[in-house]
Protein backbone atom coordinates (compact mmCIF):
# COMPACT_ATOMS: atom_id res chain seq x y z
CA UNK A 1 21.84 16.31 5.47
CA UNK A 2 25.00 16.23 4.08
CA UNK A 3 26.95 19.55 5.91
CA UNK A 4 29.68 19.72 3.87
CA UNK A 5 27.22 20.24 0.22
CA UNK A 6 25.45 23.10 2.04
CA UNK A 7 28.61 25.15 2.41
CA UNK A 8 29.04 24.35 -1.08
CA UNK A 9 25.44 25.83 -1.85
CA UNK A 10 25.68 28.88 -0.39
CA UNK A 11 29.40 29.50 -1.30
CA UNK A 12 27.40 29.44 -4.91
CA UNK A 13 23.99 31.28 -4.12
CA UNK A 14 25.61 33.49 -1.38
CA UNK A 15 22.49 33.97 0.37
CA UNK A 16 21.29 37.22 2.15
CA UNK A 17 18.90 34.72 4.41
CA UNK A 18 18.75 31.24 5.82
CA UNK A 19 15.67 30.32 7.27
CA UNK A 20 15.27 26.65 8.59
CA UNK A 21 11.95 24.98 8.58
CA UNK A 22 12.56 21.27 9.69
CA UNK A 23 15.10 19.16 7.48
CA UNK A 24 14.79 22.08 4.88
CA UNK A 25 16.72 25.13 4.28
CA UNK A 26 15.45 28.21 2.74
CA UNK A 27 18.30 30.31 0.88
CA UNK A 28 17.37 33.91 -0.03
CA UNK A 29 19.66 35.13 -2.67
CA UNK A 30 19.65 38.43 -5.00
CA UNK A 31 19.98 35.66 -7.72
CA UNK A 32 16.80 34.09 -6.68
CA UNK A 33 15.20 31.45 -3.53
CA UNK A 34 16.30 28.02 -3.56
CA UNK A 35 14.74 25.03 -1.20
CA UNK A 36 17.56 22.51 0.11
CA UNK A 37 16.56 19.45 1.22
CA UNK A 38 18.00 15.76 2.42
CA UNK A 39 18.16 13.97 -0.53
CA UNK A 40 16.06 10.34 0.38
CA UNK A 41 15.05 9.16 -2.73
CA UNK A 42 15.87 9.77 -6.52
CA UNK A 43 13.73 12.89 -7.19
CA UNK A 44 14.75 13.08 -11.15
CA UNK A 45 13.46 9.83 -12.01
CA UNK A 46 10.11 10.67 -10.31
CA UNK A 47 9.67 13.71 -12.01
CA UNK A 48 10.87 12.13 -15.35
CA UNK A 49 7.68 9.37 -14.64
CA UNK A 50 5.64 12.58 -13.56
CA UNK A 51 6.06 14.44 -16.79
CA UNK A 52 6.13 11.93 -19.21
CA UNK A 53 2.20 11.00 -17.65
CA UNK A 54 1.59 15.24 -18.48
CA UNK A 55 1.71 15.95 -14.95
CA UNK A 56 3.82 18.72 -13.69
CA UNK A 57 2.54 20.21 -10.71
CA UNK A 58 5.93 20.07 -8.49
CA UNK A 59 9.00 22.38 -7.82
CA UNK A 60 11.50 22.31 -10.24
CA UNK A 61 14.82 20.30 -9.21
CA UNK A 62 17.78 22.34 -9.95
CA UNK A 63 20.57 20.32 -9.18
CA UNK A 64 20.67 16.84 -7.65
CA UNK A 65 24.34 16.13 -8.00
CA UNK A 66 25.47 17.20 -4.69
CA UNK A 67 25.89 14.52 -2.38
CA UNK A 68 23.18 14.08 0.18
CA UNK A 69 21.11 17.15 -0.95
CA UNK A 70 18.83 18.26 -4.00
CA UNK A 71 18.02 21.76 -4.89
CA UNK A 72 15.06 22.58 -5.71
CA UNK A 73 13.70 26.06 -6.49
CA UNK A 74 11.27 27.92 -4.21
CA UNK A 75 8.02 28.32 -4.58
CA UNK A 76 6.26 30.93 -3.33
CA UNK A 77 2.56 30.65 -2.17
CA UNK A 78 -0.33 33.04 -2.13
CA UNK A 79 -2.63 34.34 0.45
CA UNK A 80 -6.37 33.17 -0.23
CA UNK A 81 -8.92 31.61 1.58
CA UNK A 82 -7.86 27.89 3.06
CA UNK A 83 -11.08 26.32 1.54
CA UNK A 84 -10.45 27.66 -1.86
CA UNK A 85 -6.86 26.68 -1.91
CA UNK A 86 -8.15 23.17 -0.74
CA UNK A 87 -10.15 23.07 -3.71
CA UNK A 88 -7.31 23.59 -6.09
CA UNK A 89 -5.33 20.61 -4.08
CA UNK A 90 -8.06 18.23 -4.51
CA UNK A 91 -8.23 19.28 -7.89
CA UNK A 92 -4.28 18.91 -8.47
CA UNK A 93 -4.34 15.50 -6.51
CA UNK A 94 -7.15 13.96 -8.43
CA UNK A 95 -5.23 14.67 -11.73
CA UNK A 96 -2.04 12.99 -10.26
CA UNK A 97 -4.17 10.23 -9.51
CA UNK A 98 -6.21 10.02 -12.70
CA UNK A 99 -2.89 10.36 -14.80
CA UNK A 100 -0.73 7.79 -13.27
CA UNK A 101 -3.54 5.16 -12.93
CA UNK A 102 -2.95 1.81 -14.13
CA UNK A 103 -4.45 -1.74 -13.12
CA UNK A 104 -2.22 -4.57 -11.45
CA UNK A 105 -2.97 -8.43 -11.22
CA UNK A 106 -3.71 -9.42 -7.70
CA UNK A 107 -4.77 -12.09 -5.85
CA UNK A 108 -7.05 -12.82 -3.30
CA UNK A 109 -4.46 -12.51 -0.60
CA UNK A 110 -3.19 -8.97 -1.50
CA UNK A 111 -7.22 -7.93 -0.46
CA UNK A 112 -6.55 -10.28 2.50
CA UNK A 113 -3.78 -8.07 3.95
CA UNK A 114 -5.82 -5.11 3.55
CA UNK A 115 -9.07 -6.70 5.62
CA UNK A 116 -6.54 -8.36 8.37
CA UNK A 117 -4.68 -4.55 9.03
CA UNK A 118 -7.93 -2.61 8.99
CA UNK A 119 -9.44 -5.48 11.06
CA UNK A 120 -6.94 -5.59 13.75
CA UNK A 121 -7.09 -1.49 14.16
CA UNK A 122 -10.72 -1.99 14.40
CA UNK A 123 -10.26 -4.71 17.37
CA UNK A 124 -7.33 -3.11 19.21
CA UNK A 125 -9.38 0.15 19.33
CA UNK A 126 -12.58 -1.69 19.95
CA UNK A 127 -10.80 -3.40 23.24
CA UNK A 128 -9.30 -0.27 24.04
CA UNK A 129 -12.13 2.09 24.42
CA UNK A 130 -14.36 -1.05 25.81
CA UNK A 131 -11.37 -1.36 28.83
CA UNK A 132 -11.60 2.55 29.41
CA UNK A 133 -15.18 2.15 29.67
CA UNK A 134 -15.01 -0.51 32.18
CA UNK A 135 -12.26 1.17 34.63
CA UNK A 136 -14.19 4.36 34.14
CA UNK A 137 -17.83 3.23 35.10
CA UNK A 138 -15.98 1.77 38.13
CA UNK A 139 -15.44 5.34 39.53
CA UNK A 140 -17.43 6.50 42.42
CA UNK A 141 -17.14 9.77 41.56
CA UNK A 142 -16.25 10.45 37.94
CA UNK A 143 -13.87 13.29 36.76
CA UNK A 144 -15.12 15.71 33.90
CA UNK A 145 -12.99 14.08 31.15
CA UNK A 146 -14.23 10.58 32.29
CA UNK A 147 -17.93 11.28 32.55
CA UNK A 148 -17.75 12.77 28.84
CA UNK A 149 -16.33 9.27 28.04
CA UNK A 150 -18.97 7.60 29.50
CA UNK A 151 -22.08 9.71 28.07
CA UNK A 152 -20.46 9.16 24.20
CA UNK A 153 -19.09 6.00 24.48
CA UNK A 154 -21.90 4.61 22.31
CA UNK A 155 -21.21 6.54 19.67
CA UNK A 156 -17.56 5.51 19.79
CA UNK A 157 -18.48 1.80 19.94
CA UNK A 158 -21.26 2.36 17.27
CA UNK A 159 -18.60 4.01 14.82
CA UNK A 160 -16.38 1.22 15.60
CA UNK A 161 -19.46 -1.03 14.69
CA UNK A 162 -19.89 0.41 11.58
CA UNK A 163 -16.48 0.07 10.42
CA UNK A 164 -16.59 -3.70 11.20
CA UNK A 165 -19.59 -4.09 9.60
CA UNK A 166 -18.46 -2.43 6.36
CA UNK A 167 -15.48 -3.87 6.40
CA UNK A 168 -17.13 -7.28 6.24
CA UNK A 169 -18.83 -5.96 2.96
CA UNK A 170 -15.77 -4.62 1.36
CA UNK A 171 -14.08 -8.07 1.82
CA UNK A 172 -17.24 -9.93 0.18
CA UNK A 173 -17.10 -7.64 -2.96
CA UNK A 174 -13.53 -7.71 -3.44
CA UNK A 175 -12.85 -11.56 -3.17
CA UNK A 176 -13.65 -12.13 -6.78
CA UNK A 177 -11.94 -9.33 -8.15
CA UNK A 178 -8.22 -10.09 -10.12
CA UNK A 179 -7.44 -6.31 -10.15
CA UNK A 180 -6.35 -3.82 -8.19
CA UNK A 181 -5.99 0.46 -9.37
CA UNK A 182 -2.76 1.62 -8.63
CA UNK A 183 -1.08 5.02 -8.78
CA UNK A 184 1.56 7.30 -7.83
CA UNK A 185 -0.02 8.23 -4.76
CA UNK A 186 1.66 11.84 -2.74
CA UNK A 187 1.64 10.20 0.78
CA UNK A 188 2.07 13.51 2.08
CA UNK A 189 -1.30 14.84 1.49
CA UNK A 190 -1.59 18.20 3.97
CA UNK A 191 -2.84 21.93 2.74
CA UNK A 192 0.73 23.06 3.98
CA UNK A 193 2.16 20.80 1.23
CA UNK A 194 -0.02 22.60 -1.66
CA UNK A 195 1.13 26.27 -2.83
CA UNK A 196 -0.36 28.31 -5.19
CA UNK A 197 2.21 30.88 -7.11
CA UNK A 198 2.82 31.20 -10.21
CA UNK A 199 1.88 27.50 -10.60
CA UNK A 200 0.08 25.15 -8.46
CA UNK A 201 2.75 22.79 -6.64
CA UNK A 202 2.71 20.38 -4.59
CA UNK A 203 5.28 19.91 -2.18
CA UNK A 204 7.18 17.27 -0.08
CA UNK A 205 7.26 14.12 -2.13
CA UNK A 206 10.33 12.27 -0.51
CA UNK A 207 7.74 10.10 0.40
CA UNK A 208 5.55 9.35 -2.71
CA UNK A 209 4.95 5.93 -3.65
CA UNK A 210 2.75 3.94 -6.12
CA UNK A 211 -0.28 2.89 -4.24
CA UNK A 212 -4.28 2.78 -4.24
CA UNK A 213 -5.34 6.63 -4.78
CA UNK A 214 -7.52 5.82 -1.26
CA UNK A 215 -4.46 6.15 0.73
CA UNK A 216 -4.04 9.72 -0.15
CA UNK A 217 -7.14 10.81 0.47
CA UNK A 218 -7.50 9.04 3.68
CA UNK A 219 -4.25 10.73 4.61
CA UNK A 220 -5.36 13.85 3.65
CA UNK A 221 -8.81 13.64 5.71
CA UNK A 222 -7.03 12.72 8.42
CA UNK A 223 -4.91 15.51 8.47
CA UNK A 224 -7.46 18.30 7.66
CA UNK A 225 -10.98 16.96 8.36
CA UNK A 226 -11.53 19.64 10.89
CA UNK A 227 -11.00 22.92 9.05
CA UNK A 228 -12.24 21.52 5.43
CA UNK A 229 -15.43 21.11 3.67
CA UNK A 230 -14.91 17.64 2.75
CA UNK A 231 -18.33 17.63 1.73
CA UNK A 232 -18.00 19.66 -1.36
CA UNK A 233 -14.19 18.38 -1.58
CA UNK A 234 -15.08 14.78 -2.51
CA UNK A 235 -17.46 15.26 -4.96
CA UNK A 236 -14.63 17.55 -6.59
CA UNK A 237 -12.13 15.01 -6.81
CA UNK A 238 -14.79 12.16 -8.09
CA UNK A 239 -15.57 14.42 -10.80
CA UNK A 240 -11.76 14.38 -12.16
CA UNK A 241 -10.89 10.69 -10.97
CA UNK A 242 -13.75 8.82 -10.59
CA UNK A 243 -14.00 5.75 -7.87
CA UNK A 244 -15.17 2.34 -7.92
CA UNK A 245 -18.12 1.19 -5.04
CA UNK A 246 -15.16 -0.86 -3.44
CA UNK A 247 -12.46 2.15 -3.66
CA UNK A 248 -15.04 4.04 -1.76
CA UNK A 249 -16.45 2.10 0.34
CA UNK A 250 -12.88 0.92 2.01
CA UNK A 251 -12.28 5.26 2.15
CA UNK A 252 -15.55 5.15 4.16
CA UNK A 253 -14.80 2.26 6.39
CA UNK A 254 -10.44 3.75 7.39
CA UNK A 255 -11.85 7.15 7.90
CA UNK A 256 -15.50 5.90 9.97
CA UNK A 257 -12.62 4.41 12.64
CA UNK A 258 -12.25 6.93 15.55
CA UNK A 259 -8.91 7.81 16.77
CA UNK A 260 -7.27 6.63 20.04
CA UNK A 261 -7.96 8.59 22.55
CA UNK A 262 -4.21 9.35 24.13
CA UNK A 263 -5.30 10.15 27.96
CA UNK A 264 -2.35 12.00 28.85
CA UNK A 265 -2.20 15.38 30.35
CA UNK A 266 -3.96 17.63 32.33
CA UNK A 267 -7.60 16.95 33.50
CA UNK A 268 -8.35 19.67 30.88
CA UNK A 269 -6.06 18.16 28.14
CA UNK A 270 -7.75 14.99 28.48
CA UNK A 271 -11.34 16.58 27.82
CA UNK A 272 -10.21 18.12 24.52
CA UNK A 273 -8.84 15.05 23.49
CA UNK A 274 -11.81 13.06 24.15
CA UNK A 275 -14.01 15.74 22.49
CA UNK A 276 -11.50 15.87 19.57
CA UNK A 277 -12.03 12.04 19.07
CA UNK A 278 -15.69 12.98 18.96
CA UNK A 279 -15.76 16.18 16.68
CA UNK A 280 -13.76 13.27 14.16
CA UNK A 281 -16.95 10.82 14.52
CA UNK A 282 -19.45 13.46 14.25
CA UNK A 283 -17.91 14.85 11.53
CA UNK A 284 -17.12 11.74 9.26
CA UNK A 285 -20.78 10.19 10.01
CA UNK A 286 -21.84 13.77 8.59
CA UNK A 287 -19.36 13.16 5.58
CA UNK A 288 -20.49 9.69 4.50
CA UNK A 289 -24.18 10.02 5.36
CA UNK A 290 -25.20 11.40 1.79
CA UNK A 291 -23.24 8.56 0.07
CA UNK A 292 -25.13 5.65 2.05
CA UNK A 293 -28.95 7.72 1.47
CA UNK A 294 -28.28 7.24 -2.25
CA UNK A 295 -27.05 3.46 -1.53
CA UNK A 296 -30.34 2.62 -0.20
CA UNK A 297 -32.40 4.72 -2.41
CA UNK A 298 -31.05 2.62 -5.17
CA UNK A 299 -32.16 -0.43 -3.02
């Protein structure tokens, strides 16, 4: 961030306050708030693409002709239940999705690059957790964190199964398609980058991209599975931007993967990781459950 241009700022704003939260400054002012952050990315044209598809739900940029820095105004956010407010993201995020989407000409390799990343994660993790199991059904006398490892490890490996499995599908249906949804995707999807004032906003988009609409919302999951109802947040979205079987079905297979266990840490560390890496199984197999049931009531 460019030191010299924030001088300059609040030379001009004269703020009563300065509060710091990571790369961005807060300036308090009897003038008004304003947000300055690193500038990483041409913000104007963005918002220029954003508007022009009737999609406005991001701060204003005040002035992006200081060097290093934009200015951007604040936006303040109200207090209200986290699973409400998640409702209105979904909402706001399925709109950006559904109003930027367009189809691209692919070929067969583009859907290749997809399978062989997934596919790899899948291995590496399968190897990984197979190794642990191995060294850890070695020991005479297992410790706490180890012995939970060993009594879910089959749900681990089965979640890892089902991913393969899926995968396998996904890559079957997609081979003879020639198209491929893309759209400006956030790529910052968290309920910290949502706030609801005066007008819903969504925040942090140094990072936003053009991209399937599944990234976000495997992003997002990811993120927040834990504290959100994803099970009344899907169907939310899918109402505003609907999916395609294949769309969903590579959502189900990224999220169904379990996380790496990290195995650093105290002896007590190490047993909420493990049992964070299985309140993420439990939880997605509980999220894409209902979706398979109607699959095979269909069949």
């Amino acid at each position: 961030m460019n030191l010299r241009s924030i001088e300059v700022i609040k030379d001009s704003y004269k703020p009563t306050k300065v509060t710091i939260v990571g790369n961005v400054q807060i300036l308090e002012s009897t003038s008004g708030n304003i947000v300055v952050k690193e500038k990483t990315k041409d913000m104007r044209e963005l918002y220029d693409y954003l508007y022009r598809r009737n999609f406005s739900s991001f701060p204003t940029l005040l002035d992006d002709s200081k060097e290093g820095v934009n200015i951007f105004e604040y936006v303040s956010d109200t207090n209200m239940p986290k699973e409400q407010k998640a409702e209105d993201l979904m909402k706001v995020i399925a709109l950006l999705h559904q109003k930027t989407t367009y189809y691209k000409e692919v070929t067969k390799d583009e859907y290749k690059k997809i399978y062989e990343k997934v596919e790899d994660q899948i291995q590496y993790l399968n190897y990984f957790y197979e190794q642990l199991y191995q060294e850890y059904f070695q020991s005479i006398y297992p410790s706490p964190s180890e012995f939970l490892l060993l009594t879910h490890f089959s749900k681990i490996l089965a979640s890892l199964k089902f991913s393969a499995d899926e995968l396998e599908e996904w890559y079957q249906k997609v081979s003879s398609l020639h198209r491929y949804r893309v759209c400006q995707i956030h790529h910052h999807l968290c309920l910290d980058h949502f706030h609801k004032g005066e007008k819903d906003c969504l925040l942090s988009w140094e990072l936003s991209q053009k991209d399937s609409p599944v990234m976000d919302l495997i992003e997002f999951y990811k993120n927040e599975y834990f504290d959100l109802p994803f099970e009344s947040l899907l169907p939310l979205y899918f109402q505003i931007c609907p999916w395609s079987e294949e769309e969903k079905k590579l959502f189900f297979v990224v999220i169904s993967i379990p996380p790496k266990f990290e195995n650093k840490g105290t002896e007590f560390e190490k047993i909420k990781q493990i049992r964070q890496v299985l309140d993420y199984v439990y939880k997605t197999e509980e999220l894409i459950r209902p979706y398979y049931a109607v699959e095979q009531k269909e069949e």
